[in-house]
PDB file of N, CA and C in Angstrom:
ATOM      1  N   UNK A   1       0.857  -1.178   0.000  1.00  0.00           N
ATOM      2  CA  UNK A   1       0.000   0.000   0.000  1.00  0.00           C
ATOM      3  C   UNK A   1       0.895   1.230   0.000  1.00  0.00           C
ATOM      4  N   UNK A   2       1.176   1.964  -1.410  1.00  0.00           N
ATOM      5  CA  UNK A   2       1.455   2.773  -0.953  1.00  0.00           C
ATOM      6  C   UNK A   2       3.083   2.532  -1.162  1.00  0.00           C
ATOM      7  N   UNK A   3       4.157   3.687  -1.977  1.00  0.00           N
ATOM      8  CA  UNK A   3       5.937   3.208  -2.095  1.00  0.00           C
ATOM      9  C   UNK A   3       6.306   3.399  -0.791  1.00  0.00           C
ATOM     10  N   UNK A   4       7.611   2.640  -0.609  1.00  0.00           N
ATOM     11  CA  UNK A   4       8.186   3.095   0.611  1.00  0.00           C
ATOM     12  C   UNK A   4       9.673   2.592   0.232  1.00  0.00           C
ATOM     13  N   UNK A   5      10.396   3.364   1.104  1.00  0.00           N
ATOM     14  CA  UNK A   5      11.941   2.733   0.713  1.00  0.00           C
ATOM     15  C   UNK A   5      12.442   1.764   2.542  1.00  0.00           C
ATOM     16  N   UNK A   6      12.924   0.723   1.738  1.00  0.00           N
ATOM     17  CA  UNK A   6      13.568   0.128   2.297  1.00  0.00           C
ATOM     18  C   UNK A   6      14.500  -0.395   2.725  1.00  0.00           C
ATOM     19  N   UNK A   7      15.475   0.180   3.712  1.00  0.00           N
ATOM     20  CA  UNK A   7      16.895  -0.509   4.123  1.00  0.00           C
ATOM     21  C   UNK A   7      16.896  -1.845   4.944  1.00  0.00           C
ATOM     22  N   UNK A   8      18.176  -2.504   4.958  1.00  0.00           N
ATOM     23  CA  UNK A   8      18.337  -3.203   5.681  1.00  0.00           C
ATOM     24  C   UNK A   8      20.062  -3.559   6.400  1.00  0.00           C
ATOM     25  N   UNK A   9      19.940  -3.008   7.782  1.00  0.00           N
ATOM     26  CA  UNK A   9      21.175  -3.519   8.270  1.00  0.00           C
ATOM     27  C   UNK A   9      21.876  -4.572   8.810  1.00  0.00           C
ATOM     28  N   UNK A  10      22.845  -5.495   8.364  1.00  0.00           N
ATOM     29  CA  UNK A  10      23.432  -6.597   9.057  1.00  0.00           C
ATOM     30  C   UNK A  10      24.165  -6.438   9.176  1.00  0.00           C
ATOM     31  N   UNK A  11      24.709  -7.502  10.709  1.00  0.00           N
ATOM     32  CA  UNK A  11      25.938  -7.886  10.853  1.00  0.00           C
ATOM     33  C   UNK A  11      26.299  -9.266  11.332  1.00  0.00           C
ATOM     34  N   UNK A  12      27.213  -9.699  11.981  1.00  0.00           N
ATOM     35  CA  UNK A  12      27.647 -11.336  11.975  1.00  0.00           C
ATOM     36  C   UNK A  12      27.980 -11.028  13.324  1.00  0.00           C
ATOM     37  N   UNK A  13      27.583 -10.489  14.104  1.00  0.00           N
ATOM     38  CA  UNK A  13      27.966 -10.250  15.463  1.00  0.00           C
ATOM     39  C   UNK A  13      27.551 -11.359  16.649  1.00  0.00           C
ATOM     40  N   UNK A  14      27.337 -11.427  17.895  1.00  0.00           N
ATOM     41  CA  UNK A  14      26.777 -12.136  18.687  1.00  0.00           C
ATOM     42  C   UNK A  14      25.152 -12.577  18.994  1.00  0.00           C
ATOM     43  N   UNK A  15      24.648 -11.737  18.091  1.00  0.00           N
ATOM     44  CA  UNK A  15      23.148 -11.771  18.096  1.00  0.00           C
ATOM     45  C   UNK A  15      22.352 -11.249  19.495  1.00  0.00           C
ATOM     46  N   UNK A  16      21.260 -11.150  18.835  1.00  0.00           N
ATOM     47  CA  UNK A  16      20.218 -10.971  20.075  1.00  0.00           C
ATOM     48  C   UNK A  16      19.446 -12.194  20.328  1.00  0.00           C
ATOM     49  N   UNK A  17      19.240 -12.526  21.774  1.00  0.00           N
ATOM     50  CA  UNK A  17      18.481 -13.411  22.944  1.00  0.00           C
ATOM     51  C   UNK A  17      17.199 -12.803  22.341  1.00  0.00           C
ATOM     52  N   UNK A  18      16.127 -13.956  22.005  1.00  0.00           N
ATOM     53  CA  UNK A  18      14.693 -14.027  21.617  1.00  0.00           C
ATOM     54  C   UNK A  18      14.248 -12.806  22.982  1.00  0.00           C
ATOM     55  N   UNK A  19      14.278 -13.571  24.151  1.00  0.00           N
ATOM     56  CA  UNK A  19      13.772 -12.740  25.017  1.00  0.00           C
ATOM     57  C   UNK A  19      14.164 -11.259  24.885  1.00  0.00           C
ATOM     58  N   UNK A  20      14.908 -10.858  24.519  1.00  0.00           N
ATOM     59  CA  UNK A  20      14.891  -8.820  24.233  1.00  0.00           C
ATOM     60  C   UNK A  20      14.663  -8.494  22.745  1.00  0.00           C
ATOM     61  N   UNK A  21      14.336  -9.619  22.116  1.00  0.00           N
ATOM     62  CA  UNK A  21      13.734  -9.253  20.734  1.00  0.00           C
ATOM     63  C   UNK A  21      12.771  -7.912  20.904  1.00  0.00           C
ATOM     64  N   UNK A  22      11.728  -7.742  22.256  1.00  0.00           N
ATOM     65  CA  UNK A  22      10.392  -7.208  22.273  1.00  0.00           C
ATOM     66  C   UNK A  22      10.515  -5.766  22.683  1.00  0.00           C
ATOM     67  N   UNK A  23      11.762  -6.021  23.204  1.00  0.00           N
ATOM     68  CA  UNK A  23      12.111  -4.595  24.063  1.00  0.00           C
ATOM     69  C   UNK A  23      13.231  -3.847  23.593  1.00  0.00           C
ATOM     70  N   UNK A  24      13.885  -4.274  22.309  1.00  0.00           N
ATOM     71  CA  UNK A  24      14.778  -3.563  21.771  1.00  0.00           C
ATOM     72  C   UNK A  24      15.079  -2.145  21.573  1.00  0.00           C
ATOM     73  N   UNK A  25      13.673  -1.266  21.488  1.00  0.00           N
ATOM     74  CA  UNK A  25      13.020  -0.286  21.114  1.00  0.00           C
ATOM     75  C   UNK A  25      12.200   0.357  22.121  1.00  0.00           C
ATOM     76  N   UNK A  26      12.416  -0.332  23.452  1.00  0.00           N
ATOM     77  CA  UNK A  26      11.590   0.624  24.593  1.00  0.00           C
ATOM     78  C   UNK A  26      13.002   1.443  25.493  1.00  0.00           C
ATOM     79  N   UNK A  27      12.524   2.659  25.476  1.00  0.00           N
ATOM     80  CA  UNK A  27      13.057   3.936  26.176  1.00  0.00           C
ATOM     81  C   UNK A  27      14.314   3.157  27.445  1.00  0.00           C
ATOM     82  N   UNK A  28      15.407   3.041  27.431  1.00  0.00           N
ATOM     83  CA  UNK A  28      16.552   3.031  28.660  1.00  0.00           C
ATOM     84  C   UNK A  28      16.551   1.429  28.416  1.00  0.00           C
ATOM     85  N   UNK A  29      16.155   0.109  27.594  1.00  0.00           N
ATOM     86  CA  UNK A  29      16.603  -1.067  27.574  1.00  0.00           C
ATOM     87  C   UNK A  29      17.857  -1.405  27.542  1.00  0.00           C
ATOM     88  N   UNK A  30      18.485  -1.977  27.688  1.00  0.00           N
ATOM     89  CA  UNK A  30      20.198  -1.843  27.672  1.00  0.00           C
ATOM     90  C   UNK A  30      20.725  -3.377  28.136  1.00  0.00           C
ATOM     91  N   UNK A  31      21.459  -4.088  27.542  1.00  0.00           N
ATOM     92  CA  UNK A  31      22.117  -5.339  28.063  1.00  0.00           C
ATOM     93  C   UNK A  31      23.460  -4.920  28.762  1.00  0.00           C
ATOM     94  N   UNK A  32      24.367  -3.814  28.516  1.00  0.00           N
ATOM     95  CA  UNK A  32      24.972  -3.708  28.489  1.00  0.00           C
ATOM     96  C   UNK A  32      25.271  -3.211  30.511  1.00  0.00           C
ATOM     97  N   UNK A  33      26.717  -3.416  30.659  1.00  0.00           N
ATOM     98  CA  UNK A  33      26.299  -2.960  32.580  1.00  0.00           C
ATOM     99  C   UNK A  33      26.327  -1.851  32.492  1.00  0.00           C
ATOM    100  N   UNK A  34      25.789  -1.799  33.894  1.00  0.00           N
ATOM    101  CA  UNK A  34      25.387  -0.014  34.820  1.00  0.00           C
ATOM    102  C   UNK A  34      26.447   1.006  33.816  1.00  0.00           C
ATOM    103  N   UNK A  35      26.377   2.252  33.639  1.00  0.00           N
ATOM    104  CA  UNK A  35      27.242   2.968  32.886  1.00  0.00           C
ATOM    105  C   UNK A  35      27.553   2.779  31.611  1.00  0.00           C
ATOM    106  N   UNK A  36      27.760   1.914  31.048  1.00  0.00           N
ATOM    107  CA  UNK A  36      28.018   1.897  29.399  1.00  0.00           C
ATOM    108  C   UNK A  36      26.638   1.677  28.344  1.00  0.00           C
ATOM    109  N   UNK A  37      25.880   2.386  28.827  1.00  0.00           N
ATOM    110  CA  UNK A  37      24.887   3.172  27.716  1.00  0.00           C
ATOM    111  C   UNK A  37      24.252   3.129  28.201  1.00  0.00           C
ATOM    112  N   UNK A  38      23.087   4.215  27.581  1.00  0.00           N
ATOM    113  CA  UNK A  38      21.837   4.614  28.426  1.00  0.00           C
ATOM    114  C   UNK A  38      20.354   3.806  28.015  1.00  0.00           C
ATOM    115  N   UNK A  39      20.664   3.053  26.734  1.00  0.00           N
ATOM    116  CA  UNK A  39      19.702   2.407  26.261  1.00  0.00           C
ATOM    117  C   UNK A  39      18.407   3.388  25.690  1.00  0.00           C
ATOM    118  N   UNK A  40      18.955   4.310  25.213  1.00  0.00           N
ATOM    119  CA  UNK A  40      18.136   5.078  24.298  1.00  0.00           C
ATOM    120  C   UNK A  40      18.095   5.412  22.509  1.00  0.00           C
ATOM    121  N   UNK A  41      19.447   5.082  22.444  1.00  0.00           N
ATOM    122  CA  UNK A  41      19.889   5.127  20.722  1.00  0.00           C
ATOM    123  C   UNK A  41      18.237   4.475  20.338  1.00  0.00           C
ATOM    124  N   UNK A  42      18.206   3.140  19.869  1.00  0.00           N
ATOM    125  CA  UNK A  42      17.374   2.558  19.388  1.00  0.00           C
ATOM    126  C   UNK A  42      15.711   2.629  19.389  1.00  0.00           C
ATOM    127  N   UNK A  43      15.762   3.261  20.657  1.00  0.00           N
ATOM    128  CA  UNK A  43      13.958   4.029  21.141  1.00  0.00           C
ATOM    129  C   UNK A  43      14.271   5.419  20.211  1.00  0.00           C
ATOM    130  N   UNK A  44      15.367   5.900  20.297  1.00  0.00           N
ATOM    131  CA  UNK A  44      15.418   7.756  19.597  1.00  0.00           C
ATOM    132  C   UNK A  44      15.009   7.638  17.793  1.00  0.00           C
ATOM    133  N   UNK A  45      15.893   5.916  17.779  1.00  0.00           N
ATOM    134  CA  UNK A  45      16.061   5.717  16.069  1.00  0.00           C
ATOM    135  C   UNK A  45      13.899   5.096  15.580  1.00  0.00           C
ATOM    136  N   UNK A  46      13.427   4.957  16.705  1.00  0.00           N
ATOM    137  CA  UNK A  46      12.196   4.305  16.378  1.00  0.00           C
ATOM    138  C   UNK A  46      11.067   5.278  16.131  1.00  0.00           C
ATOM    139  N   UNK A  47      11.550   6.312  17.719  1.00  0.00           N
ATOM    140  CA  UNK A  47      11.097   7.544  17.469  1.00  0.00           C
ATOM    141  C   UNK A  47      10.948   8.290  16.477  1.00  0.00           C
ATOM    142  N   UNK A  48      11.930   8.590  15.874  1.00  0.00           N
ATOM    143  CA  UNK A  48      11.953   9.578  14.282  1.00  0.00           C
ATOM    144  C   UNK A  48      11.183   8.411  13.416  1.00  0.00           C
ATOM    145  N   UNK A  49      11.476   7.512  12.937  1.00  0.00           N
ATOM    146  CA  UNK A  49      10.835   6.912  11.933  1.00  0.00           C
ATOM    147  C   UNK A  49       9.358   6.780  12.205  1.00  0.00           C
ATOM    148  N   UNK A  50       8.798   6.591  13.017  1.00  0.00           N
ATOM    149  CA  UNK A  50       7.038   6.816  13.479  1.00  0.00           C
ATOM    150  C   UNK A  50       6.800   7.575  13.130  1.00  0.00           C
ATOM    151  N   UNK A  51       7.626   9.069  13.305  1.00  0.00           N
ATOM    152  CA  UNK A  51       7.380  10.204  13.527  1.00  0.00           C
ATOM    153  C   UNK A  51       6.989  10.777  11.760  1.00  0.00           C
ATOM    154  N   UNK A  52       7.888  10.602  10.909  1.00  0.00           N
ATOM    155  CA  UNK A  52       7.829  10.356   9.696  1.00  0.00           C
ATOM    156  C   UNK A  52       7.140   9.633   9.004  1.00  0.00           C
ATOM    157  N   UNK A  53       6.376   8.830   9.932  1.00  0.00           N
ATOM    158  CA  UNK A  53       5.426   7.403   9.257  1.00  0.00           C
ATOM    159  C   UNK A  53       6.359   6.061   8.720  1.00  0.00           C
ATOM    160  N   UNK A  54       7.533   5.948   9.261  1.00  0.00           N
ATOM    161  CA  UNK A  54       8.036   4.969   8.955  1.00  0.00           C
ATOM    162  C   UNK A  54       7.894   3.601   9.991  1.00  0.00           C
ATOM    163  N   UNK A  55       9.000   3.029  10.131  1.00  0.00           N
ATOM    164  CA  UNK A  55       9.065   2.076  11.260  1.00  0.00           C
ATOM    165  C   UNK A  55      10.025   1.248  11.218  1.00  0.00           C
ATOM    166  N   UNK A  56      10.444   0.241  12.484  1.00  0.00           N
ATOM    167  CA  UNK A  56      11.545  -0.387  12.130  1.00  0.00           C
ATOM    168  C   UNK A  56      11.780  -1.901  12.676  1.00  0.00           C
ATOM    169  N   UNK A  57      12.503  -2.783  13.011  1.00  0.00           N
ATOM    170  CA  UNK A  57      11.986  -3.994  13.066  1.00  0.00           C
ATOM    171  C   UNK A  57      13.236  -4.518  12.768  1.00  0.00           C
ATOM    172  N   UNK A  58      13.399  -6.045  14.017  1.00  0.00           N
ATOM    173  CA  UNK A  58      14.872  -6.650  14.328  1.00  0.00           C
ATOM    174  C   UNK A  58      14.482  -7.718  14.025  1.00  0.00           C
ATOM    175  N   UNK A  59      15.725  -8.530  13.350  1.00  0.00           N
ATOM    176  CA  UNK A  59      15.455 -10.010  13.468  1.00  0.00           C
ATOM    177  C   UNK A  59      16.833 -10.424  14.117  1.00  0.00           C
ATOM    178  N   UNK A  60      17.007 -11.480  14.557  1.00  0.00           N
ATOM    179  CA  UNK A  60      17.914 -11.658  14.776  1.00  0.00           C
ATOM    180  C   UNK A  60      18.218 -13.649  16.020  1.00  0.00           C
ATOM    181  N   UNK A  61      18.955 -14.160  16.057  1.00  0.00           N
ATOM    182  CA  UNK A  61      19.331 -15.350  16.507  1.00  0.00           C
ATOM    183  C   UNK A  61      20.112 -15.248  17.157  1.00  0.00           C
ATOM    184  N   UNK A  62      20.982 -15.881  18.572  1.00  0.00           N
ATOM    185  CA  UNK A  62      22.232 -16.026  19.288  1.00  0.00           C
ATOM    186  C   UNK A  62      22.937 -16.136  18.220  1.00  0.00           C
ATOM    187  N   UNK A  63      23.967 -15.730  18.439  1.00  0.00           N
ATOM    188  CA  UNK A  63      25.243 -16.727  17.562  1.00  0.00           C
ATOM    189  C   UNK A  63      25.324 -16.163  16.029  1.00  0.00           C
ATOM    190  N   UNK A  64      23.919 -15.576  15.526  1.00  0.00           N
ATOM    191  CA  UNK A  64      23.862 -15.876  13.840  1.00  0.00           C
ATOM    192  C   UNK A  64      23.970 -13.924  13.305  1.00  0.00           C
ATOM    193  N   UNK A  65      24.067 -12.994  14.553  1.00  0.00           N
ATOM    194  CA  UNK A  65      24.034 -11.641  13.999  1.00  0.00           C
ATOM    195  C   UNK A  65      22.530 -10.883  13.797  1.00  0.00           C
ATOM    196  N   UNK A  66      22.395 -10.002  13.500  1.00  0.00           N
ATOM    197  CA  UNK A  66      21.427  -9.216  13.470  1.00  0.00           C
ATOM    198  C   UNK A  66      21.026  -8.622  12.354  1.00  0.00           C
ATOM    199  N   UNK A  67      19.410  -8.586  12.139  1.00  0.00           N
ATOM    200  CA  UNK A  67      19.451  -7.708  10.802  1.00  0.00           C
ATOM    201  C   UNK A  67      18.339  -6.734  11.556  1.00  0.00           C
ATOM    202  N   UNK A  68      18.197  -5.397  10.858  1.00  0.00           N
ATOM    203  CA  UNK A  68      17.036  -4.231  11.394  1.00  0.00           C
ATOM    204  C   UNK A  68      16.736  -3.434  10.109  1.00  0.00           C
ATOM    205  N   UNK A  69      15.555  -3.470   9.504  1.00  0.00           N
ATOM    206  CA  UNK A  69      14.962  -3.136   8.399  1.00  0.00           C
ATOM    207  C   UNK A  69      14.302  -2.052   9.114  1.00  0.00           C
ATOM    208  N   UNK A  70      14.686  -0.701   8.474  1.00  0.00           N
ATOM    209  CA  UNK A  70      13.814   0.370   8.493  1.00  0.00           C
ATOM    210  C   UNK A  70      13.124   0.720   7.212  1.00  0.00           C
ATOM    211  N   UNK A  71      11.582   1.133   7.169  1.00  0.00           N
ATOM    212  CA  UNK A  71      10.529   1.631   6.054  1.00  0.00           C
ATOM    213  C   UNK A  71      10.326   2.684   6.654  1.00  0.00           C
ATOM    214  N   UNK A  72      10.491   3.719   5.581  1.00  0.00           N
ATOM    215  CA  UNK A  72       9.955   5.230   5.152  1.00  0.00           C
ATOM    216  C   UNK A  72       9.112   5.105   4.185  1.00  0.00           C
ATOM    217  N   UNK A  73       8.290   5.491   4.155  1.00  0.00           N
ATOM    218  CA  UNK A  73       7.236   6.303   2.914  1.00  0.00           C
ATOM    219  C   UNK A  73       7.737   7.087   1.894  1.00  0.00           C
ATOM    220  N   UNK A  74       7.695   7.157   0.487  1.00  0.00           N
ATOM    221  CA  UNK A  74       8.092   7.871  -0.482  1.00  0.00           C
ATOM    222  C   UNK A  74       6.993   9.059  -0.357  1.00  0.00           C
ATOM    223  N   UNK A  75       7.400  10.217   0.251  1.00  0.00           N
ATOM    224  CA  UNK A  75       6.685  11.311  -0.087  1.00  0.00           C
ATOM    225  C   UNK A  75       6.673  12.068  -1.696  1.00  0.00           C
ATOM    226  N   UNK A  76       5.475  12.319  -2.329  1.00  0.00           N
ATOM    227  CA  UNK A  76       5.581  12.432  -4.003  1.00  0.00           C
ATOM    228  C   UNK A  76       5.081  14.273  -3.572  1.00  0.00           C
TER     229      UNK A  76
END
């Protein structure tokens, strides 16, 4: 419905645990310990794209790396 452009980012890294699949994108989530990040990048990056009418979306396995597809809308 409707063009939209579509990226997609990967990498071969350590992956994400099913269980924080859901929360990747909520405000201060963070795996990381006390002090080394605030766990907001990814809520800020979800933020703008809503905001624009886009959206964004993780896949990802232990072990197998991560991919995160963001959609924007082609404004004509």
């Amino acid at each position: 419905v409707g063009d939209i452009i579509r990226a997609s980012f990967a990498d071969d890294g350590p992956g994400i645990a099913k269980e924080n699949l859901g929360h990747l994108f909520d405000p201060f989530f963070t795996t990381k310990e006390m002090g080394k990040g605030t766990g907001l990048g990814l809520s800020i990056c979800h933020g703008i794209l809503v905001a624009h009418g886009g959206k964004i979306h993780a896949k990802s396995e232990l072990g197998k790396g991560a991919t995160f597809v963001v959609e924007l809308p082609i404004n004509k």
